[in-house]
PDB file of N, CA and C in Angstrom:
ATOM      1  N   UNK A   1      22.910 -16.036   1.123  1.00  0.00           N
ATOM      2  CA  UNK A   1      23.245 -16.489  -0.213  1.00  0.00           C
ATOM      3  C   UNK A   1      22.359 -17.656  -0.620  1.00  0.00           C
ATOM      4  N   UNK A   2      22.053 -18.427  -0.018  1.00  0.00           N
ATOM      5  CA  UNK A   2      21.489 -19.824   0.032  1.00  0.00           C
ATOM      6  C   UNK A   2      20.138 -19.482  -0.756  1.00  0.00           C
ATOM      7  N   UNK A   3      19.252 -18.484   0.343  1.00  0.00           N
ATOM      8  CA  UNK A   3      18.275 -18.221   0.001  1.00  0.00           C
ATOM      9  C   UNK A   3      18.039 -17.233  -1.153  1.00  0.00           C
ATOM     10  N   UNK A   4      18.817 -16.629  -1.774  1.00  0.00           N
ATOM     11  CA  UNK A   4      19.248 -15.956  -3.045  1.00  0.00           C
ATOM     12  C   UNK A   4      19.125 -17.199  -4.105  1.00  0.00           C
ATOM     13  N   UNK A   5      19.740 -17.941  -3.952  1.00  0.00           N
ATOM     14  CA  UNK A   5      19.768 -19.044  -4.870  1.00  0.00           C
ATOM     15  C   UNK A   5      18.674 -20.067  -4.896  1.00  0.00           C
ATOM     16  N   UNK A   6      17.881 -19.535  -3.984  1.00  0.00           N
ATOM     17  CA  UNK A   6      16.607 -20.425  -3.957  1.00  0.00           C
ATOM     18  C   UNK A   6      15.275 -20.028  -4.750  1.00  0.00           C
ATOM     19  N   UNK A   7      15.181 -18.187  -4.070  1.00  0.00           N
ATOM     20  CA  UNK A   7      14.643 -17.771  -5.079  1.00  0.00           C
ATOM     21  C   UNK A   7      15.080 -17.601  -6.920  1.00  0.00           C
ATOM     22  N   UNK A   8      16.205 -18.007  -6.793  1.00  0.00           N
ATOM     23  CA  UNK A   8      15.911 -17.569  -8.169  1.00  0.00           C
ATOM     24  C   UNK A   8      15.610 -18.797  -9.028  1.00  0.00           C
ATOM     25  N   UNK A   9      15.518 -19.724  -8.834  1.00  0.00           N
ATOM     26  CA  UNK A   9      14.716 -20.796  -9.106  1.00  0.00           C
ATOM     27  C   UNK A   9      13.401 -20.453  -9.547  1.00  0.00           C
ATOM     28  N   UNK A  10      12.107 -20.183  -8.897  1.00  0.00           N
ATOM     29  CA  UNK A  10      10.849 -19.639  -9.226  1.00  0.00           C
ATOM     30  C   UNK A  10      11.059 -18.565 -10.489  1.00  0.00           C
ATOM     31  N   UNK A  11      12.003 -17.347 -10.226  1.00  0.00           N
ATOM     32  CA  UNK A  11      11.811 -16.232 -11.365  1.00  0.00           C
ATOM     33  C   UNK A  11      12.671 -17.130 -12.695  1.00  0.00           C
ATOM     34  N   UNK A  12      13.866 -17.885 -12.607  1.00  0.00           N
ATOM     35  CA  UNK A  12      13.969 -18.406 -14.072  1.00  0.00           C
ATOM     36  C   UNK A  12      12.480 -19.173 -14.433  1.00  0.00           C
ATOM     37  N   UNK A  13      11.680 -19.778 -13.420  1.00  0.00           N
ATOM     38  CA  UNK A  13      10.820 -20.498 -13.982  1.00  0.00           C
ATOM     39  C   UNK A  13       9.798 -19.609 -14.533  1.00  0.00           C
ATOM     40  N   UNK A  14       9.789 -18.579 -14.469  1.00  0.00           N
ATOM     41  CA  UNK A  14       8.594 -17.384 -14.509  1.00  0.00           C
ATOM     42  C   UNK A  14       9.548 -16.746 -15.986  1.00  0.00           C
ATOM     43  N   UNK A  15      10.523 -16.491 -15.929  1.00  0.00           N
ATOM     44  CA  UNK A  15      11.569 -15.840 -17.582  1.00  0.00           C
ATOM     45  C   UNK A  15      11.162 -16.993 -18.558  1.00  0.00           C
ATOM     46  N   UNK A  16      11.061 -18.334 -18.363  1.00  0.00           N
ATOM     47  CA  UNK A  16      11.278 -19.925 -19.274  1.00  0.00           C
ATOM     48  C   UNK A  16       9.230 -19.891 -19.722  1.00  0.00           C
ATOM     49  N   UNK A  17       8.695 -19.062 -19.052  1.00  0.00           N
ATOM     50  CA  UNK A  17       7.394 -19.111 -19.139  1.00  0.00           C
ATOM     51  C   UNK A  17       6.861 -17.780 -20.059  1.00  0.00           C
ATOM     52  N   UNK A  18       7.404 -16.694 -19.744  1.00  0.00           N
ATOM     53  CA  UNK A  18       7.865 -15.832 -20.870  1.00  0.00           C
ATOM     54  C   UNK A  18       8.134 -15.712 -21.644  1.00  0.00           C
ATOM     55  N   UNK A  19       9.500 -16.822 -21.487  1.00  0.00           N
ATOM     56  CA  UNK A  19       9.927 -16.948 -23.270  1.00  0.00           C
ATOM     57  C   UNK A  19       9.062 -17.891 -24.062  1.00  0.00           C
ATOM     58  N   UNK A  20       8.689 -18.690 -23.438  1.00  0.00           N
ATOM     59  CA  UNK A  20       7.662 -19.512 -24.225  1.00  0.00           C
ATOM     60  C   UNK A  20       6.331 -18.933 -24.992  1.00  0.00           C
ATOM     61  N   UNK A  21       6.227 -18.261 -24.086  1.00  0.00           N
ATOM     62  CA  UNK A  21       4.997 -17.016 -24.583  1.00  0.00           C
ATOM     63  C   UNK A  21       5.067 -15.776 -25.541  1.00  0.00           C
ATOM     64  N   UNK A  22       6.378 -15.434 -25.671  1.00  0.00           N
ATOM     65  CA  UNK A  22       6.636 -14.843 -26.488  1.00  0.00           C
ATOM     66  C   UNK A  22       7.454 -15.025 -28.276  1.00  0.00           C
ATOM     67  N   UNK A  23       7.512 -16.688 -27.709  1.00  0.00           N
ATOM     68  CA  UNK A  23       8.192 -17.007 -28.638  1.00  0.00           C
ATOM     69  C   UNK A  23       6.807 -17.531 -30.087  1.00  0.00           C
ATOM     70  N   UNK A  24       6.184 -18.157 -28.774  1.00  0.00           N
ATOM     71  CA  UNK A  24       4.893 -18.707 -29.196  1.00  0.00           C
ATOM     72  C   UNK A  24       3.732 -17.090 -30.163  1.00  0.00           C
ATOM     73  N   UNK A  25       3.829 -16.225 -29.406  1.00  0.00           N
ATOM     74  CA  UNK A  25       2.971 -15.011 -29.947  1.00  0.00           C
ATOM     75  C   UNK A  25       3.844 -14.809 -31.112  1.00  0.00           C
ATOM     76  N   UNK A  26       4.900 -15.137 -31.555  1.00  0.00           N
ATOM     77  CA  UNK A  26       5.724 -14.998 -32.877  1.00  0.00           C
ATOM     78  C   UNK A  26       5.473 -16.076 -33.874  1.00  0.00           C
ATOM     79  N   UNK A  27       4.539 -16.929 -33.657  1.00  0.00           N
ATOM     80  CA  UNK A  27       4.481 -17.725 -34.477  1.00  0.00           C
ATOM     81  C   UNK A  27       5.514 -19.008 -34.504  1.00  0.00           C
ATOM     82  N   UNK A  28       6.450 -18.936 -33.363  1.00  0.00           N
ATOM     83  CA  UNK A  28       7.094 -20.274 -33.143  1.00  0.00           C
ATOM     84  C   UNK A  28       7.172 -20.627 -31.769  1.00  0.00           C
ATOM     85  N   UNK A  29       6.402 -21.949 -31.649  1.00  0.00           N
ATOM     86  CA  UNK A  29       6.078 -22.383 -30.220  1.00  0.00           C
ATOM     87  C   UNK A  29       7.272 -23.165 -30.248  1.00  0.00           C
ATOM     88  N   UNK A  30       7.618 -23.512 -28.820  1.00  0.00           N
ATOM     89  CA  UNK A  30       8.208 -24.389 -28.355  1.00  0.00           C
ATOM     90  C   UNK A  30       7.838 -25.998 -29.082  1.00  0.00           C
ATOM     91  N   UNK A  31       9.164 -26.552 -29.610  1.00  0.00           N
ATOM     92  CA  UNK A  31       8.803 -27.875 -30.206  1.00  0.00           C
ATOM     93  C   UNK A  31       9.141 -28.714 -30.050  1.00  0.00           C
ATOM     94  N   UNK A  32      10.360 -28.720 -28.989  1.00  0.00           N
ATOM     95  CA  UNK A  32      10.939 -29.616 -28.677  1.00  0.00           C
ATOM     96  C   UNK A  32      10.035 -30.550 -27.497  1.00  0.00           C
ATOM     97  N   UNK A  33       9.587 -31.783 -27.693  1.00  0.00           N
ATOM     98  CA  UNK A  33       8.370 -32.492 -26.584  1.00  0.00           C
ATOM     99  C   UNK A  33       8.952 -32.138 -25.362  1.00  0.00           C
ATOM    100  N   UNK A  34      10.374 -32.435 -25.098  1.00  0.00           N
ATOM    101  CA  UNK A  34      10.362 -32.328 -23.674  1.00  0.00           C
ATOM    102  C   UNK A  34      10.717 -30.917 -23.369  1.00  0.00           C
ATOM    103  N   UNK A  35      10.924 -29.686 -23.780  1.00  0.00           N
ATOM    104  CA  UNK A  35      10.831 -28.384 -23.552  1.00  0.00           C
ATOM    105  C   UNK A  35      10.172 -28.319 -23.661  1.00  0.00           C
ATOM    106  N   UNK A  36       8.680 -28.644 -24.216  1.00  0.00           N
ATOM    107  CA  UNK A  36       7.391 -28.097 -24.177  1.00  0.00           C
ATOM    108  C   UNK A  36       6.847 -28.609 -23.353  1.00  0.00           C
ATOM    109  N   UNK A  37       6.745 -30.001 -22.949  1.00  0.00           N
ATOM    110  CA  UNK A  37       6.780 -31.007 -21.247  1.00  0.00           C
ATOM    111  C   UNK A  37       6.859 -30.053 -20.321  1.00  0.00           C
ATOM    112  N   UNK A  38       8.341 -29.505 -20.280  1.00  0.00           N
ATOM    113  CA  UNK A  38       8.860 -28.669 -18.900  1.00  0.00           C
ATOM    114  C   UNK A  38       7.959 -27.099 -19.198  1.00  0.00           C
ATOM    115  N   UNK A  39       7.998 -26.643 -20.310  1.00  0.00           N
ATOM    116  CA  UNK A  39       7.138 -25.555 -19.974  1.00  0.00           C
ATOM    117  C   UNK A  39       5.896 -25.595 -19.602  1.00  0.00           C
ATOM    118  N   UNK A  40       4.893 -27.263 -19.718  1.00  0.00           N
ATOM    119  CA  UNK A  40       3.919 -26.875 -19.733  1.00  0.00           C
ATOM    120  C   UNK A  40       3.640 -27.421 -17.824  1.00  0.00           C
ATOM    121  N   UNK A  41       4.941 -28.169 -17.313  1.00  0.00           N
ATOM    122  CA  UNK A  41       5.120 -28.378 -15.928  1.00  0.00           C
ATOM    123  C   UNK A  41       5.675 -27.167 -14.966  1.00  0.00           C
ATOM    124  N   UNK A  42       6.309 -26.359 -15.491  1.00  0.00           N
ATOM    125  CA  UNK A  42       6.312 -25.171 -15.336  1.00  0.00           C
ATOM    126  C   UNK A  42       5.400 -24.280 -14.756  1.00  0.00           C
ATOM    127  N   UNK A  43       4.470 -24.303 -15.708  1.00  0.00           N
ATOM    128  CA  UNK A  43       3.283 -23.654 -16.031  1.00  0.00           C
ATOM    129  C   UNK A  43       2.380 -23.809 -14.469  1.00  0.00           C
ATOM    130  N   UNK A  44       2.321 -25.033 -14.831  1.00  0.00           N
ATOM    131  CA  UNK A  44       1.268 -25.946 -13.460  1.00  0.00           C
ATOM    132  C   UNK A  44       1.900 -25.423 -12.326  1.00  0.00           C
ATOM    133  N   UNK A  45       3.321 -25.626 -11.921  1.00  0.00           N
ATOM    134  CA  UNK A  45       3.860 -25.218 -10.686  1.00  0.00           C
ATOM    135  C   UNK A  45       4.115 -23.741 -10.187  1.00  0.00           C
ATOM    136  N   UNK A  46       4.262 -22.825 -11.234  1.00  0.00           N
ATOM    137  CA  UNK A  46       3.937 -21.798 -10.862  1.00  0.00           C
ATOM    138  C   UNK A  46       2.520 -20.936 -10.961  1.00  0.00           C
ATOM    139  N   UNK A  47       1.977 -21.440 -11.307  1.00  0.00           N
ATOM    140  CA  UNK A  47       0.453 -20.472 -11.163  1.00  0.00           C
ATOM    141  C   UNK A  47      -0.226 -21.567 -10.323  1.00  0.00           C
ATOM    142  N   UNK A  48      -0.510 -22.566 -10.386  1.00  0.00           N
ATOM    143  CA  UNK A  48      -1.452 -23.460  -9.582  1.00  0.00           C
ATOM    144  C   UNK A  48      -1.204 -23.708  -8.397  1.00  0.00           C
ATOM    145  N   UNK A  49       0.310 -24.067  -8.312  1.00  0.00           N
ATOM    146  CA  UNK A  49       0.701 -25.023  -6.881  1.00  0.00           C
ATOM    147  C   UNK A  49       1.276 -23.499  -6.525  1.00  0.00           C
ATOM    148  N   UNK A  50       1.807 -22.027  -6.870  1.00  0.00           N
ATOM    149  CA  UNK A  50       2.034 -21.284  -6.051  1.00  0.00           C
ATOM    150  C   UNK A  50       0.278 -20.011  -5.346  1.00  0.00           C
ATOM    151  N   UNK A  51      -0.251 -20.688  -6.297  1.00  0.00           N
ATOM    152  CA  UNK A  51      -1.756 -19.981  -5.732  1.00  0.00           C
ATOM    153  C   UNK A  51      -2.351 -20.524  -4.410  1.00  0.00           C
ATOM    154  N   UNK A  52      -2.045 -21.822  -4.838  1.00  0.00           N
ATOM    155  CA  UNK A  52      -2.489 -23.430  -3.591  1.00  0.00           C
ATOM    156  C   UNK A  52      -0.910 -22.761  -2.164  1.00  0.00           C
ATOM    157  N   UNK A  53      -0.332 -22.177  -2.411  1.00  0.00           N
ATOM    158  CA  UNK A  53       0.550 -21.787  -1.386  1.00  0.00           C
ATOM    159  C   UNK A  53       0.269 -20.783  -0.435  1.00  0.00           C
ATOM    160  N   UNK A  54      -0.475 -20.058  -1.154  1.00  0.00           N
ATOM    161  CA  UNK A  54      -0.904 -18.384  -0.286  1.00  0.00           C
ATOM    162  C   UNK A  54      -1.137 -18.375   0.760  1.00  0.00           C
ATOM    163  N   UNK A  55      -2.709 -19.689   1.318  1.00  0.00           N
ATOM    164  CA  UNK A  55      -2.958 -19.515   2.418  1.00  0.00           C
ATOM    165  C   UNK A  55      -2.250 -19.942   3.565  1.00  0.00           C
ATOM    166  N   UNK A  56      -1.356 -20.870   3.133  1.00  0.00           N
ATOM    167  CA  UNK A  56      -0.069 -20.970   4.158  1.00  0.00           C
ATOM    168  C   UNK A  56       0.655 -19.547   4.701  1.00  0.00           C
ATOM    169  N   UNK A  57       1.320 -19.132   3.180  1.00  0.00           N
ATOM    170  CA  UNK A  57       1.669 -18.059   3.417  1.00  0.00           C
ATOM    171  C   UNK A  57       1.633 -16.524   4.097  1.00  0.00           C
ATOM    172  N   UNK A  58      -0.158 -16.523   4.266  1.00  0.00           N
ATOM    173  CA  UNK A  58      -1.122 -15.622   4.883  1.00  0.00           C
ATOM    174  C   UNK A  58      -0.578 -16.109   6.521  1.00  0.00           C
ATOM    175  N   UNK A  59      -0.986 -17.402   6.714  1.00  0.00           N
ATOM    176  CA  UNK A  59      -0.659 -17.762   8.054  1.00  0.00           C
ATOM    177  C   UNK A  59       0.846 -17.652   8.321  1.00  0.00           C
ATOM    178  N   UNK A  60       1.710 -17.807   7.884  1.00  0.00           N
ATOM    179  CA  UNK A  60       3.533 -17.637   8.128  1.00  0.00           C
ATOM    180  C   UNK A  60       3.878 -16.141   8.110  1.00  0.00           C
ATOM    181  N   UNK A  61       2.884 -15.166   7.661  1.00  0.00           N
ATOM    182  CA  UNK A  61       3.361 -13.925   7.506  1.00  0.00           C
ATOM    183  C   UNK A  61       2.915 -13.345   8.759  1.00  0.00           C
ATOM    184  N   UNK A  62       1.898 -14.244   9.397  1.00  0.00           N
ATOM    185  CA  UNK A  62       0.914 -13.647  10.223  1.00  0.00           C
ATOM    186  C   UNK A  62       1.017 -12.230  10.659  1.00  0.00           C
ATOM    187  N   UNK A  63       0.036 -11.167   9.722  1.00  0.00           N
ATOM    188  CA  UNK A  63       0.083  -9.977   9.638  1.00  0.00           C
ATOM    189  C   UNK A  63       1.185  -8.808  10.067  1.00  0.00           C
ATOM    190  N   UNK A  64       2.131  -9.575   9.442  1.00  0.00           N
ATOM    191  CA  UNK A  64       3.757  -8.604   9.249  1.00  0.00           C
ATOM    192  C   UNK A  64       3.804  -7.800   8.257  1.00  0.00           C
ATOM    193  N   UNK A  65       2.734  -8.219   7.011  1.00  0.00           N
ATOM    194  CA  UNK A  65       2.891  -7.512   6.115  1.00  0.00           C
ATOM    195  C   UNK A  65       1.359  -7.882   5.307  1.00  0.00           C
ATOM    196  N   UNK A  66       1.372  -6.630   4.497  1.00  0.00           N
ATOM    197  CA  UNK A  66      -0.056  -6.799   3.850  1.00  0.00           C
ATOM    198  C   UNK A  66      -0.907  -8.328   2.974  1.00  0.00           C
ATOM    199  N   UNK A  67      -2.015  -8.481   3.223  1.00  0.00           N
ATOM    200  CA  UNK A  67      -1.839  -9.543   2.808  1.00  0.00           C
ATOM    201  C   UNK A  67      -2.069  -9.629   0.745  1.00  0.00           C
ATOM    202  N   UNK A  68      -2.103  -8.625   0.200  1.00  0.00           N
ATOM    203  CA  UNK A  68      -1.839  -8.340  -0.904  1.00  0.00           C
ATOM    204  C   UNK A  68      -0.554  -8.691  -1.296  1.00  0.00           C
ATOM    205  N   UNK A  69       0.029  -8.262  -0.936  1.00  0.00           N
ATOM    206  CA  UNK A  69       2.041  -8.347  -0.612  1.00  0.00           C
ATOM    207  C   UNK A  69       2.280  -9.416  -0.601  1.00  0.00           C
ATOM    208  N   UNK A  70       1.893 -10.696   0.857  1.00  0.00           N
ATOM    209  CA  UNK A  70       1.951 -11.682   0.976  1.00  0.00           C
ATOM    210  C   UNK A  70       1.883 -12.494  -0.219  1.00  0.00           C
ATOM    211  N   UNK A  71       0.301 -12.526  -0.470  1.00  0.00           N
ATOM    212  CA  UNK A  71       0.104 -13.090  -2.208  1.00  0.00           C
ATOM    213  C   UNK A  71       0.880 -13.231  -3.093  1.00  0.00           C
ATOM    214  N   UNK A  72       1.258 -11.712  -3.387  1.00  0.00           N
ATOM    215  CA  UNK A  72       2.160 -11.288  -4.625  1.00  0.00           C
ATOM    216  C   UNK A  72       3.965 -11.884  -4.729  1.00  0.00           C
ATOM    217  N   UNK A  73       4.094 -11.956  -3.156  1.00  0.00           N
ATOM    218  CA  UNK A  73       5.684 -12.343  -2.964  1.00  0.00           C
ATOM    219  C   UNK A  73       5.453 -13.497  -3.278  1.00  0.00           C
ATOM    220  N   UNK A  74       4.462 -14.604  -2.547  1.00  0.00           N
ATOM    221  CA  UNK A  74       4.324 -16.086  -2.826  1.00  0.00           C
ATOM    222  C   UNK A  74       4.003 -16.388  -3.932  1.00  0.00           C
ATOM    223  N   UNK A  75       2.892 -15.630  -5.211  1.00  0.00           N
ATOM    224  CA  UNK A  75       3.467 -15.960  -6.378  1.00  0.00           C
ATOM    225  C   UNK A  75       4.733 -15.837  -7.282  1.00  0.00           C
ATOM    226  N   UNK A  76       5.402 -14.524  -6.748  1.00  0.00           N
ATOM    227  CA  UNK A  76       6.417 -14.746  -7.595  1.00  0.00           C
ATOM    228  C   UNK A  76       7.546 -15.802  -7.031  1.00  0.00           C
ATOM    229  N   UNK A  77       7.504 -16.001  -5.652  1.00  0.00           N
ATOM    230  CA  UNK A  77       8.629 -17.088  -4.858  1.00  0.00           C
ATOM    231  C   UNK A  77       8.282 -18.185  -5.045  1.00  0.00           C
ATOM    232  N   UNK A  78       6.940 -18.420  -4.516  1.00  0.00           N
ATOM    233  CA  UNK A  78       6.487 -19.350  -4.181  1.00  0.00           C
ATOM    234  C   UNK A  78       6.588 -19.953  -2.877  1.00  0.00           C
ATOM    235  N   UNK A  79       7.397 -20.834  -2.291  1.00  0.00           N
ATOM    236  CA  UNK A  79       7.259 -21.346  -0.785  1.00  0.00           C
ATOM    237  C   UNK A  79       8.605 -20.466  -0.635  1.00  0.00           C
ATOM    238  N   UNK A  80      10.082 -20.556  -1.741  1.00  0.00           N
ATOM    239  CA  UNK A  80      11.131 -20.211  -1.215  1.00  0.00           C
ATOM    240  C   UNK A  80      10.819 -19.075  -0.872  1.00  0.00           C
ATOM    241  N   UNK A  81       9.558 -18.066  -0.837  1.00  0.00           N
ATOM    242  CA  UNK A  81       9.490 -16.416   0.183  1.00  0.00           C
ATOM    243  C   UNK A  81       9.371 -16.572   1.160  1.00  0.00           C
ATOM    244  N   UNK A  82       7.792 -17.384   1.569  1.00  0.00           N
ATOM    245  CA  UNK A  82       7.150 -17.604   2.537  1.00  0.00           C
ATOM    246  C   UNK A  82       7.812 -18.647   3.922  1.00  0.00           C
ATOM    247  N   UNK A  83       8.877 -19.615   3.246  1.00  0.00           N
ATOM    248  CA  UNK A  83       9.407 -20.038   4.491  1.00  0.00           C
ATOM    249  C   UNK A  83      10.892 -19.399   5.064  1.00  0.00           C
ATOM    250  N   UNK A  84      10.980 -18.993   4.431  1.00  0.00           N
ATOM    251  CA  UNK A  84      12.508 -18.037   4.569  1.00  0.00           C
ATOM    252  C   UNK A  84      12.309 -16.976   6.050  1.00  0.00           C
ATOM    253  N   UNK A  85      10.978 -16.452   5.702  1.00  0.00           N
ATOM    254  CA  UNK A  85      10.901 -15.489   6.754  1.00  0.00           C
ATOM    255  C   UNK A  85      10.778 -15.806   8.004  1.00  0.00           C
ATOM    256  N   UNK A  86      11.833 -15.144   8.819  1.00  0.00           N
ATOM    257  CA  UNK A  86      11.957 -14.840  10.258  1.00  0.00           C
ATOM    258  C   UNK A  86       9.986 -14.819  11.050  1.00  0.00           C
ATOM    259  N   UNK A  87      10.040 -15.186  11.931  1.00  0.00           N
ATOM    260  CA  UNK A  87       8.681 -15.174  13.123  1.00  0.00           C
ATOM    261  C   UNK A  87       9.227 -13.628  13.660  1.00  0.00           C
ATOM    262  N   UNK A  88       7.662 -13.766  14.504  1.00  0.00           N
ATOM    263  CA  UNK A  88       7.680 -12.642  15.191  1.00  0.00           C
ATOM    264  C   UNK A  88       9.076 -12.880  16.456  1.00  0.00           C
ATOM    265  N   UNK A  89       9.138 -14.237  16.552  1.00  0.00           N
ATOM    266  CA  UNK A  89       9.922 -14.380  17.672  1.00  0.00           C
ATOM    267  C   UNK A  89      11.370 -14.720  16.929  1.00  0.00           C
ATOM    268  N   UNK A  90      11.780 -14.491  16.107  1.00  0.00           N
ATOM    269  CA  UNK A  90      12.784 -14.573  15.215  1.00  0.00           C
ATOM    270  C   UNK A  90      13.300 -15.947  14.643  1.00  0.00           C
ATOM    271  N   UNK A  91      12.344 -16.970  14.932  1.00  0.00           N
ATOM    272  CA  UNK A  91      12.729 -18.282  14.595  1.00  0.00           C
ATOM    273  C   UNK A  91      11.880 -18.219  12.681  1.00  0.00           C
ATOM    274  N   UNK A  92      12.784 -19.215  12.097  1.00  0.00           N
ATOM    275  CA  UNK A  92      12.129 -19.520  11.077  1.00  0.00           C
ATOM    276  C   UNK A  92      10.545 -19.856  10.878  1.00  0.00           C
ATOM    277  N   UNK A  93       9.862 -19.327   9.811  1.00  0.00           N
ATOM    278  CA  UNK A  93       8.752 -19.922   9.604  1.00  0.00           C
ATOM    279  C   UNK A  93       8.575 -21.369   9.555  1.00  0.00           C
ATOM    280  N   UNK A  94       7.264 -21.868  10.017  1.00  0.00           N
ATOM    281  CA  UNK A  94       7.176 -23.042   9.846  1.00  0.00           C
ATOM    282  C   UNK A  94       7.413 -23.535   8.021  1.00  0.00           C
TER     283      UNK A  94
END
C-alpha cells in the first residue's frame, strides 16, 4: 500500500503537467503565480531530475529487466520505481 501511495505522487505530478498543457493549448494558461510556480517546479522534477535518475536506476535493476523498461518506469516513477524493487537477493534496492 505504502508504495502505491508513493507512486502516485509522480503520475498526479505528470496529470497537473497535462492539465497545464492542455489548458494552456486552449488559450488559458495557468495564472495563478504560485500554480504556475508549482507547474513550472513540476516540470523540472519530472523530466530533468527523473532523466538525472535512470542511470541509478539501470544499476538497481541490474539487468532484471530491459533497460528501455527501466528508463520508461523511472520516468514515469521516478526514484519511487527504482528503489522499491526487490535485489536479486531479495533485499531492497539500494
Amino acid at each position: 500500500m505504502r508504495t502505491a501511495a508513493l507512486r502516485a505522487i509522480p503520475v498526479l505530478g505528470w496529470l497537473y503537467l497535462a492539465y497545464g498543457l492542455m489548458v494552456a493549448a486552449k488559450g488559458r494558461p495557468i495564472r495563478h503565480r504560485v500554480a504556475r510556480g508549482a507547474w513550472w517546479l513540476d516540470a523540472f522534477l519530472s523530466v530533468v531530475v527523473h532523466a538525472a535518475q535512470i542511470p541509478a536506476a539501470l544499476r538497481a535493476a541490474g539487468g532484471t529487466r530491459s533497460p528501455l523498461s527501466t528508463a520508461a518506469l523511472t520516468m514515469v516513477f521516478g526514484m519511487t520505481w527504482w528503489k522499491t524493487q526487490p535485489t536479486t537477493e531479495g533485499e531492497d534496492a539500494p
